[in-house]
PDB file of N, CA and C in Angstrom:
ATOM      1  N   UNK A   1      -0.511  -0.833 -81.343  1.00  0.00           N
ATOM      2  CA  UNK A   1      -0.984  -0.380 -80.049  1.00  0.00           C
ATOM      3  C   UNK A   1      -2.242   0.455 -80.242  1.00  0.00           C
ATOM      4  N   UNK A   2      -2.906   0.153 -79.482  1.00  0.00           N
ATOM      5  CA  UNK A   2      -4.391   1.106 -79.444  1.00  0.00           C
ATOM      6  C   UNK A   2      -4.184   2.448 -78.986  1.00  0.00           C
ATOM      7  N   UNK A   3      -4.605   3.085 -79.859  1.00  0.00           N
ATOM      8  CA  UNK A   3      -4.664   5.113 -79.565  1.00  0.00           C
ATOM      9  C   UNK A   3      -4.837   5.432 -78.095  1.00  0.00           C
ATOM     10  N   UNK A   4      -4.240   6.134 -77.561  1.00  0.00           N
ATOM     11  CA  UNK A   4      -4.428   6.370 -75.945  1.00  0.00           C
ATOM     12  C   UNK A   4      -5.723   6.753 -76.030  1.00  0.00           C
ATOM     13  N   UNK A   5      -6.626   6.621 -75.059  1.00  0.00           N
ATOM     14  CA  UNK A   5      -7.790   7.658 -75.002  1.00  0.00           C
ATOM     15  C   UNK A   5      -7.783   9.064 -74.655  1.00  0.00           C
ATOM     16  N   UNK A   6      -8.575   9.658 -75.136  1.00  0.00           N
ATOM     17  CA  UNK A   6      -8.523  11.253 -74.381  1.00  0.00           C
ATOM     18  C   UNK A   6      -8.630  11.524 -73.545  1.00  0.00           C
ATOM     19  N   UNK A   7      -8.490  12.693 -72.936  1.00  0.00           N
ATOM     20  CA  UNK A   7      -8.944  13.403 -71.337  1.00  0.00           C
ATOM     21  C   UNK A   7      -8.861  12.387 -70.652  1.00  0.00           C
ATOM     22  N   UNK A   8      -7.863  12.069 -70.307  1.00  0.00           N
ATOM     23  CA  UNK A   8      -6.907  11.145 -68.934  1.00  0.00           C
ATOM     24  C   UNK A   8      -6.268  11.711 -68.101  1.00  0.00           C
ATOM     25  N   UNK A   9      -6.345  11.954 -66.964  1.00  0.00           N
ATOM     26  CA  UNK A   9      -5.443  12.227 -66.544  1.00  0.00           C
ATOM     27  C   UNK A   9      -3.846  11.647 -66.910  1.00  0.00           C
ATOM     28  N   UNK A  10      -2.705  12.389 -66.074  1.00  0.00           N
ATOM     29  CA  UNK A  10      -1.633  11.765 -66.115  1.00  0.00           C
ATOM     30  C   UNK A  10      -1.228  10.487 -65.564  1.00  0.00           C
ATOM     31  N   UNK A  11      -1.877  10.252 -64.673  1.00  0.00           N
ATOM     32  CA  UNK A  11      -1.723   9.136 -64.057  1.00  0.00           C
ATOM     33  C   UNK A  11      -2.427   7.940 -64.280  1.00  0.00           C
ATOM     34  N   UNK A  12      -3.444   8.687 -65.421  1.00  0.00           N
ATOM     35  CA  UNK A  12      -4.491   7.389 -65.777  1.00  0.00           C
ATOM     36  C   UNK A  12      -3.756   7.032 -67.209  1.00  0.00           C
ATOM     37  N   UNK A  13      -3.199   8.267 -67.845  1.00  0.00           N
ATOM     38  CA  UNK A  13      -2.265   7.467 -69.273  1.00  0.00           C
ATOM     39  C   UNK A  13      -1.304   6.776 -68.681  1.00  0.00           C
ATOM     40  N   UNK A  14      -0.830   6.957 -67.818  1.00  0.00           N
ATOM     41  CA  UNK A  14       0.406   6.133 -67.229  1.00  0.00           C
ATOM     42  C   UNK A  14      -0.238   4.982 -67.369  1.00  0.00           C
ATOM     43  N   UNK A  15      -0.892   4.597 -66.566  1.00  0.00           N
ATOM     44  CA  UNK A  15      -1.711   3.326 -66.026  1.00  0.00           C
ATOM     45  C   UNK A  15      -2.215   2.594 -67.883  1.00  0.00           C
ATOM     46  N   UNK A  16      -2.775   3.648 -68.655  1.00  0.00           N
ATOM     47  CA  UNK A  16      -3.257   3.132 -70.068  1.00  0.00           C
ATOM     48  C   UNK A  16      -2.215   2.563 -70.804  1.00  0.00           C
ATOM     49  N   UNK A  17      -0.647   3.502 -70.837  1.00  0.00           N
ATOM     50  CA  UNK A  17       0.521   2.506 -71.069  1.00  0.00           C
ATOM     51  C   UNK A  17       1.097   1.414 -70.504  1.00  0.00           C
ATOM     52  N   UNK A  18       0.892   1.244 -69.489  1.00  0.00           N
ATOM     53  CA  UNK A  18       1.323  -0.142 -68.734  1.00  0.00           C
ATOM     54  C   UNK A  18       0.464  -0.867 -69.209  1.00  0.00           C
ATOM     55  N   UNK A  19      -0.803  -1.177 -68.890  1.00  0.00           N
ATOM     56  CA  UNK A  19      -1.823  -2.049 -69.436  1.00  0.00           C
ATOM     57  C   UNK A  19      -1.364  -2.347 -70.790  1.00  0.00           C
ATOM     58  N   UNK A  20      -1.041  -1.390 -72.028  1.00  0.00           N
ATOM     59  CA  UNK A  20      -1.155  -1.779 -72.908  1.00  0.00           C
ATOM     60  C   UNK A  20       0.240  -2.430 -73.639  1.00  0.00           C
ATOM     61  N   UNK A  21       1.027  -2.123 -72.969  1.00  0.00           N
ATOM     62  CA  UNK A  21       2.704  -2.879 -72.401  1.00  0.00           C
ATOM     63  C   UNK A  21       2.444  -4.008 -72.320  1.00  0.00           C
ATOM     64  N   UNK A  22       2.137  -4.445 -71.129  1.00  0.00           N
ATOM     65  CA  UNK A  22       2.251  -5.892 -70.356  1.00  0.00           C
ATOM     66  C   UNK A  22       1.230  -6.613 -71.562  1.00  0.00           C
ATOM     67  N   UNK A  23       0.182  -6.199 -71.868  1.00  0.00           N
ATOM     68  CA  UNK A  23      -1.053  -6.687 -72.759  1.00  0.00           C
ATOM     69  C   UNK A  23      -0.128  -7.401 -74.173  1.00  0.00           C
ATOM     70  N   UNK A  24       0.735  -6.813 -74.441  1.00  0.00           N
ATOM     71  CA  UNK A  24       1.183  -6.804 -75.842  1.00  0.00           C
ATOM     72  C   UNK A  24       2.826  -7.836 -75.523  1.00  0.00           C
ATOM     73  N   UNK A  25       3.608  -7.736 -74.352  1.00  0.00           N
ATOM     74  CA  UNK A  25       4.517  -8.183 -73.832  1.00  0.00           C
ATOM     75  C   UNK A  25       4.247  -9.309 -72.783  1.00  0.00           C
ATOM     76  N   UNK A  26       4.709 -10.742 -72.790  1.00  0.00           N
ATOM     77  CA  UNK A  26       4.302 -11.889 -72.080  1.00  0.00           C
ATOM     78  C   UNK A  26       4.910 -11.183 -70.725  1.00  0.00           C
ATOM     79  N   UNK A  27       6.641 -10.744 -70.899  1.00  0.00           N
ATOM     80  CA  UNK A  27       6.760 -10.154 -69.942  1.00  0.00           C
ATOM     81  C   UNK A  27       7.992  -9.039 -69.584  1.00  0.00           C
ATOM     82  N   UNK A  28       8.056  -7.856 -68.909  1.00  0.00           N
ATOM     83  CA  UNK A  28       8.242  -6.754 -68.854  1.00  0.00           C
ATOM     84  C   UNK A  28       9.526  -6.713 -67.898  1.00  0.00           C
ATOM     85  N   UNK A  29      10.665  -6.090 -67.734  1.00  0.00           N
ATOM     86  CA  UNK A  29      11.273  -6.231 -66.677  1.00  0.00           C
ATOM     87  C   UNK A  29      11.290  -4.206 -66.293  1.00  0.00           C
ATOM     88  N   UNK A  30      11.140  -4.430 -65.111  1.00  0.00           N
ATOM     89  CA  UNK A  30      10.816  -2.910 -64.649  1.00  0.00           C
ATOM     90  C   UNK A  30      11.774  -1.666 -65.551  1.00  0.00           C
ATOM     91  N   UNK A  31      13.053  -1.774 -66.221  1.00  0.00           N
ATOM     92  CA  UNK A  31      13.584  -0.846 -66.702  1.00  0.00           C
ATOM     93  C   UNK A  31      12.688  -0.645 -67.939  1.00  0.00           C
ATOM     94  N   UNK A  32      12.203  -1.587 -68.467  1.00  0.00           N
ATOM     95  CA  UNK A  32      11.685  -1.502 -69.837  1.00  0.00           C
ATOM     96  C   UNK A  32      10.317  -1.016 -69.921  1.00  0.00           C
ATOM     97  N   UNK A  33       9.694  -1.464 -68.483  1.00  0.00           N
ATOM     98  CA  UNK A  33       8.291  -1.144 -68.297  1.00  0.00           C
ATOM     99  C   UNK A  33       8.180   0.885 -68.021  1.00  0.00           C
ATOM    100  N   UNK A  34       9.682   1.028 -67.317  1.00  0.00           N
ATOM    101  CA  UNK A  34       9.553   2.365 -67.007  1.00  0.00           C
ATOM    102  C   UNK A  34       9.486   3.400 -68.718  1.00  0.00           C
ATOM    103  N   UNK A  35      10.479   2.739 -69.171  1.00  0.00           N
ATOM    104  CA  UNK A  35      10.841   3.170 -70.646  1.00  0.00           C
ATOM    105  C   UNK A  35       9.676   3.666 -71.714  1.00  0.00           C
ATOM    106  N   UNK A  36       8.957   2.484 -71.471  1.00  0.00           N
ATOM    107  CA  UNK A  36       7.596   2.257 -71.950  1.00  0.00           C
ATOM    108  C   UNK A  36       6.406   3.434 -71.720  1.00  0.00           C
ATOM    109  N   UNK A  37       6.235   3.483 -70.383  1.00  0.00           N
ATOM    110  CA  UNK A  37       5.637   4.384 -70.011  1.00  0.00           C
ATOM    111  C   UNK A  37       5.873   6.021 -69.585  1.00  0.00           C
ATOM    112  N   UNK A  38       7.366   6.067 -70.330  1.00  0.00           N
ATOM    113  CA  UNK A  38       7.773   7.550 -70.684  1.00  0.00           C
ATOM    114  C   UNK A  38       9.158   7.975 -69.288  1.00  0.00           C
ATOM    115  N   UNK A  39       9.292   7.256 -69.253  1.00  0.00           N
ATOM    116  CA  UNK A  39      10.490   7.569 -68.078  1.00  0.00           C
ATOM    117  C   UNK A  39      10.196   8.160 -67.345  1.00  0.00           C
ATOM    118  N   UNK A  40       9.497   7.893 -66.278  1.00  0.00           N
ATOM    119  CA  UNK A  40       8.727   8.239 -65.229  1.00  0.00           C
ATOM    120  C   UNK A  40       9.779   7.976 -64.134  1.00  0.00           C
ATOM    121  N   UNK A  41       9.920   8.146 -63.017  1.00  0.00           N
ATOM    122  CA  UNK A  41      10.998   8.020 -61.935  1.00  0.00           C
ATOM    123  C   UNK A  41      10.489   6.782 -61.266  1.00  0.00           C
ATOM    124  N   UNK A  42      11.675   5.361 -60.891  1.00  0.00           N
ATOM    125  CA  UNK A  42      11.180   4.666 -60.331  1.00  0.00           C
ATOM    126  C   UNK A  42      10.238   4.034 -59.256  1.00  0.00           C
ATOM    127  N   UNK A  43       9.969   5.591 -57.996  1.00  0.00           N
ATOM    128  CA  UNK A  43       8.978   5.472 -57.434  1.00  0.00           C
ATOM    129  C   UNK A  43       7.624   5.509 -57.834  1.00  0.00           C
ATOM    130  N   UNK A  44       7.857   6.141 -58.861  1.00  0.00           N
ATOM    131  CA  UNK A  44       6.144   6.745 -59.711  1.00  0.00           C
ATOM    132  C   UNK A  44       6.025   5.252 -60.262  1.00  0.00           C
ATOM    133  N   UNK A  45       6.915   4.907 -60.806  1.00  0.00           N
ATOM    134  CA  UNK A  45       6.149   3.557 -61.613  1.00  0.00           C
ATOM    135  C   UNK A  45       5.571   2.297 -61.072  1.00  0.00           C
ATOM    136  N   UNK A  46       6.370   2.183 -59.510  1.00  0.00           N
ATOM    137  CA  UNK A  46       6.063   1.538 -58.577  1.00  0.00           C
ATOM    138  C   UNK A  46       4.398   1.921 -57.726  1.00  0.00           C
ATOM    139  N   UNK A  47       4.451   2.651 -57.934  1.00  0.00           N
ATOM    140  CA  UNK A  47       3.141   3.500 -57.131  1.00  0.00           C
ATOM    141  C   UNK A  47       1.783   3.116 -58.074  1.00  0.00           C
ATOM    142  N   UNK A  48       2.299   3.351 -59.763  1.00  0.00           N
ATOM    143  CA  UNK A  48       1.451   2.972 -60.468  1.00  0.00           C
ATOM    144  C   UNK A  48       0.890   1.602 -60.418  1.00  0.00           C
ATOM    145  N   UNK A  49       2.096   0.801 -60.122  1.00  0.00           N
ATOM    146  CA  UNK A  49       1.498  -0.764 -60.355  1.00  0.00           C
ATOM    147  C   UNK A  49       0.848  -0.782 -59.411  1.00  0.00           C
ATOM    148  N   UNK A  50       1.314  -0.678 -57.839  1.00  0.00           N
ATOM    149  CA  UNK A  50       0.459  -0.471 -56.542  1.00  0.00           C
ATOM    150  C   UNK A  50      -1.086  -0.300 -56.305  1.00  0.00           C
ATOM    151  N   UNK A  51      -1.492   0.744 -57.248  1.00  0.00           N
ATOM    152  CA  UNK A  51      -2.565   1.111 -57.598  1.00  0.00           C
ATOM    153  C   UNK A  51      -3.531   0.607 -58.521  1.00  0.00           C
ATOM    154  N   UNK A  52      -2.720  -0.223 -59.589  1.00  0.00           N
ATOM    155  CA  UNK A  52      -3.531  -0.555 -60.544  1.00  0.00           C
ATOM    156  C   UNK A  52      -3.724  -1.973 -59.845  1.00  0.00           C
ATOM    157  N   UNK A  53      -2.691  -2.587 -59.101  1.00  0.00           N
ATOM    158  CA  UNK A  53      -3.485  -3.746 -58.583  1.00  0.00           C
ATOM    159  C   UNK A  53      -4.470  -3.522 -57.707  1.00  0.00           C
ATOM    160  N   UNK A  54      -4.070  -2.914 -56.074  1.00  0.00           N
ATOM    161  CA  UNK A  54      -5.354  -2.527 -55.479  1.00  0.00           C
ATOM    162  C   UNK A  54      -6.307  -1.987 -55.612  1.00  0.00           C
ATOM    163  N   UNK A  55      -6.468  -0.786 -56.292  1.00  0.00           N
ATOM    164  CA  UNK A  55      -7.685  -0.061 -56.798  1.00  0.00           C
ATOM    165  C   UNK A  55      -8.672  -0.399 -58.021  1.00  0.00           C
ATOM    166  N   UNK A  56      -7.537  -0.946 -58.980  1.00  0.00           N
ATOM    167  CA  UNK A  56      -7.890  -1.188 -60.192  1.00  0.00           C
ATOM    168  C   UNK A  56      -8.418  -3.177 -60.177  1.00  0.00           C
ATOM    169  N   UNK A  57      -8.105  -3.513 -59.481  1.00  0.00           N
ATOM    170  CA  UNK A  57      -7.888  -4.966 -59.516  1.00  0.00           C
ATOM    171  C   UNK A  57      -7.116  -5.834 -60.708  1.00  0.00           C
ATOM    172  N   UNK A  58      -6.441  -5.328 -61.263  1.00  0.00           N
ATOM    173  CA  UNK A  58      -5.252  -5.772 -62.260  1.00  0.00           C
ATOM    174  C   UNK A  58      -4.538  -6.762 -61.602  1.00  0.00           C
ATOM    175  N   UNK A  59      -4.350  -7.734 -62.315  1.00  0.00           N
ATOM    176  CA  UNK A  59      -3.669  -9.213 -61.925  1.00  0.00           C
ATOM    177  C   UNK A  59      -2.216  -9.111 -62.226  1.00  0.00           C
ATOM    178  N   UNK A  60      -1.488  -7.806 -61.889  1.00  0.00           N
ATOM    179  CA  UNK A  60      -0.147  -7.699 -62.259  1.00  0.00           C
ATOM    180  C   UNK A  60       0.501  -8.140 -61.633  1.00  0.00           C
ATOM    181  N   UNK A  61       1.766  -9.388 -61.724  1.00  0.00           N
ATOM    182  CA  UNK A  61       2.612 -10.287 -61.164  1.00  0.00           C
ATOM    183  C   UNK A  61       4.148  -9.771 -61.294  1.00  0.00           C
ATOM    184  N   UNK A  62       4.671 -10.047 -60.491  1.00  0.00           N
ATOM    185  CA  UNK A  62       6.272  -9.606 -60.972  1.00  0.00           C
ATOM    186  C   UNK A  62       6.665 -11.130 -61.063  1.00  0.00           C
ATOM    187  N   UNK A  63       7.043 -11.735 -62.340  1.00  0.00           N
ATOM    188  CA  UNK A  63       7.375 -13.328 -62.418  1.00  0.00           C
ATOM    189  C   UNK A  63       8.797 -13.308 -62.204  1.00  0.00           C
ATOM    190  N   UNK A  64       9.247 -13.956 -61.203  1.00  0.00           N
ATOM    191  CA  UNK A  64      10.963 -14.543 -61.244  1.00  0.00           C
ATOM    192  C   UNK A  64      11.761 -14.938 -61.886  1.00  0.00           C
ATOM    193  N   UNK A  65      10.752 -16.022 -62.862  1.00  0.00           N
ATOM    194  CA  UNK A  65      11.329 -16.710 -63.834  1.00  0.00           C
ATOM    195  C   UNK A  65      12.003 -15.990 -64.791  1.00  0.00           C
ATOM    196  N   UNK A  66      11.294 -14.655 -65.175  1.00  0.00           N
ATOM    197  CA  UNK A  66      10.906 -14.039 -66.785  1.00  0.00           C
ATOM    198  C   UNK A  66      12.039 -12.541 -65.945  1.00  0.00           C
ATOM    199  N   UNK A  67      12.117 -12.406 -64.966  1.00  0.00           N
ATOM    200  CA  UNK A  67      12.681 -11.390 -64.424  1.00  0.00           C
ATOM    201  C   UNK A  67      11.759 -10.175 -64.828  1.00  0.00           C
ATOM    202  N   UNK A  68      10.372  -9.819 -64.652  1.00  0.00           N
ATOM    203  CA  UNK A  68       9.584  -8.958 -65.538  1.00  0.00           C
ATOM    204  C   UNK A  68       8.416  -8.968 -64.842  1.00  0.00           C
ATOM    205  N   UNK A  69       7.462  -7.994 -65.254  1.00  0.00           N
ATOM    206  CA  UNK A  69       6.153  -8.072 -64.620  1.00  0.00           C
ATOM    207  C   UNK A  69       5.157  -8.363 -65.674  1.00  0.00           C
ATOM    208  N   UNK A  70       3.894  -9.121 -65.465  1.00  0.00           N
ATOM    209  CA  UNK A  70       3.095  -9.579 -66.056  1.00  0.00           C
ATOM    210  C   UNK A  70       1.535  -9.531 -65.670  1.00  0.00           C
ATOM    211  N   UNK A  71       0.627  -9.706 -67.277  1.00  0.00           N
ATOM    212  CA  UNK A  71      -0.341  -9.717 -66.301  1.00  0.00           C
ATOM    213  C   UNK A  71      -0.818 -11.272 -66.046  1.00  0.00           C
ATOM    214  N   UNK A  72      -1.088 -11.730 -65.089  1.00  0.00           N
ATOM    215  CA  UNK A  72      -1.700 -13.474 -64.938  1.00  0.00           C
ATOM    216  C   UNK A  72      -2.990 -13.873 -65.212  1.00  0.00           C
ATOM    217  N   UNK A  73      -3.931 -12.736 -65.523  1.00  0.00           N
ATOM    218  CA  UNK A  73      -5.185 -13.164 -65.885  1.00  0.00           C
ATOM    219  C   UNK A  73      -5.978 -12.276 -66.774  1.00  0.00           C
ATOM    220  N   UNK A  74      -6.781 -12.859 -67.003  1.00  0.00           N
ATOM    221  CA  UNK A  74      -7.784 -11.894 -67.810  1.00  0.00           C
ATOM    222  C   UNK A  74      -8.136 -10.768 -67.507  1.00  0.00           C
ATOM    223  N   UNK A  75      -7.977  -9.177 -67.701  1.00  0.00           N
ATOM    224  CA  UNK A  75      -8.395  -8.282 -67.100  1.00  0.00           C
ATOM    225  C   UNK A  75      -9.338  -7.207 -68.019  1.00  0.00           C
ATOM    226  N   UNK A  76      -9.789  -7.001 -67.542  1.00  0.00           N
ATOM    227  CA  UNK A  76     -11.482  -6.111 -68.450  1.00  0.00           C
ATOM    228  C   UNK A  76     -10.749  -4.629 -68.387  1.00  0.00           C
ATOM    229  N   UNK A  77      -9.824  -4.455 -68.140  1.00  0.00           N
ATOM    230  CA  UNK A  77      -8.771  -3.096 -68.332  1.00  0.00           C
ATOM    231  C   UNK A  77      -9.142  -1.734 -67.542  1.00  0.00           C
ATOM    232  N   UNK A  78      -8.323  -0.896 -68.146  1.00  0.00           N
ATOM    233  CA  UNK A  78      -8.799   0.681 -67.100  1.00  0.00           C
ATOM    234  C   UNK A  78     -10.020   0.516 -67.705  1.00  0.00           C
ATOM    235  N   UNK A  79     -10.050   0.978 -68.778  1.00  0.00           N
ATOM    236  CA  UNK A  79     -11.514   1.532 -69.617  1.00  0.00           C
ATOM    237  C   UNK A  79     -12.672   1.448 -69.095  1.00  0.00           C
ATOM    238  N   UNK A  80     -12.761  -0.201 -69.136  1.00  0.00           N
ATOM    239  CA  UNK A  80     -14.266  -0.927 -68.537  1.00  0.00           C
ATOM    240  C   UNK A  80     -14.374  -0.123 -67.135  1.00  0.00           C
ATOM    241  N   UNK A  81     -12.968  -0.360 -66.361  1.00  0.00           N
ATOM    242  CA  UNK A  81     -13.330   0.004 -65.324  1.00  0.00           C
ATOM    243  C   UNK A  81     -13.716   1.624 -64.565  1.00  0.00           C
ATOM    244  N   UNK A  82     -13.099   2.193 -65.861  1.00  0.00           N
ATOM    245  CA  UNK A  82     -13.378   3.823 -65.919  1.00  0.00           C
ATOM    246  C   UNK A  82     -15.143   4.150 -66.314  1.00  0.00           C
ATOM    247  N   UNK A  83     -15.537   3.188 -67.246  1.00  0.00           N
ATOM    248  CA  UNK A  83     -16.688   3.267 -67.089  1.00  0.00           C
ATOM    249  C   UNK A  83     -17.866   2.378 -65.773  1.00  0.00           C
ATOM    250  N   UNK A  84     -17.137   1.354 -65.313  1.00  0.00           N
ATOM    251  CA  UNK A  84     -18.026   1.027 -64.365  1.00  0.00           C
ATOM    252  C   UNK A  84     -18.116   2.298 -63.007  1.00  0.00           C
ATOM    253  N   UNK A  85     -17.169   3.098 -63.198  1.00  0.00           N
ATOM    254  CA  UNK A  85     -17.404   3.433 -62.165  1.00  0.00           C
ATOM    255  C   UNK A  85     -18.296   5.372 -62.484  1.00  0.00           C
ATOM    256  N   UNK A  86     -18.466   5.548 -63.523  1.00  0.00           N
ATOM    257  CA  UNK A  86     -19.211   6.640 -64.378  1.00  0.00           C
ATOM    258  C   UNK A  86     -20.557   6.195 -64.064  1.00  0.00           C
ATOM    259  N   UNK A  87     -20.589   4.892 -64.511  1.00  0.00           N
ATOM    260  CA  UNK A  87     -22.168   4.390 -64.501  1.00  0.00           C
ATOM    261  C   UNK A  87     -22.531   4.525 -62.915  1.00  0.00           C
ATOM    262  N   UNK A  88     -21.792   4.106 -62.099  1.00  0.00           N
ATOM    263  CA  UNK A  88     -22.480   3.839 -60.365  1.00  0.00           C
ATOM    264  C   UNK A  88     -22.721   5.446 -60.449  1.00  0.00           C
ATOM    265  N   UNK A  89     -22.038   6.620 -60.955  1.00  0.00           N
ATOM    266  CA  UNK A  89     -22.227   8.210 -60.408  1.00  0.00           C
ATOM    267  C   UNK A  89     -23.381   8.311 -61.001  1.00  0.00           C
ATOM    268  N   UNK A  90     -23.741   8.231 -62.368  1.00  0.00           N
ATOM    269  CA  UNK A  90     -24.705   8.567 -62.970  1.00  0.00           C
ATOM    270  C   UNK A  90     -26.390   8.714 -61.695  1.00  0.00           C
ATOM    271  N   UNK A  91     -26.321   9.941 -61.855  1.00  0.00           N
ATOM    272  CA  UNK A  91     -28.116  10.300 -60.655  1.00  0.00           C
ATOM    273  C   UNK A  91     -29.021   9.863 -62.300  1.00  0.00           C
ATOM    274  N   UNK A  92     -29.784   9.037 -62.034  1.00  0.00           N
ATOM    275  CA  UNK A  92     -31.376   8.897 -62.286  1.00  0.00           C
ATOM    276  C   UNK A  92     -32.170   9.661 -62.435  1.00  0.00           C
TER     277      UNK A  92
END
């Protein structure tokens, strides 16, 4: 597993362990995903995915088949997206 990054918030390591969960796991079933990301209370973990799909645009699926959540596509991760959005603040 890749070293968490520094100076994250809590909610952004949350989000850095899921990513790097599902990334490493075809697929996740929510007890394991909570486990994973430090036993967080089931609303929090729910809130997280919530977020990382809408805000984050993360392709996270809950698959039926696999009973688990997944990701379905290629995703450029928090990181990239922690920096795309550094770069738009950056004043000239």
């Amino acid at each position: 597993m890749a070293a968490e990054p520094l100076l994250l918030t809590p909610q952004a390591a949350r989000w850095w362990r899921i990513e790097q969960a599902l990334r490493r796991n075809a697929c996740l079933n929510f007890n394991a995903l909570r486990h994973t990301v430090g036993g967080v209370s089931a609303a929090t973990l729910k809130r997280d995915l919530q977020t990382m799909r809408t805000v984050l645009d993360a392709p996270i699926v809950y698959d039926t088949w696999g009973h688990g959540y997944r990701l379905v596509a290629e995703w450029p991760g928090l990181l990239v997206k922690v920096q795309e959005e550094a770069s738009a603040l950056q004043v000239s």
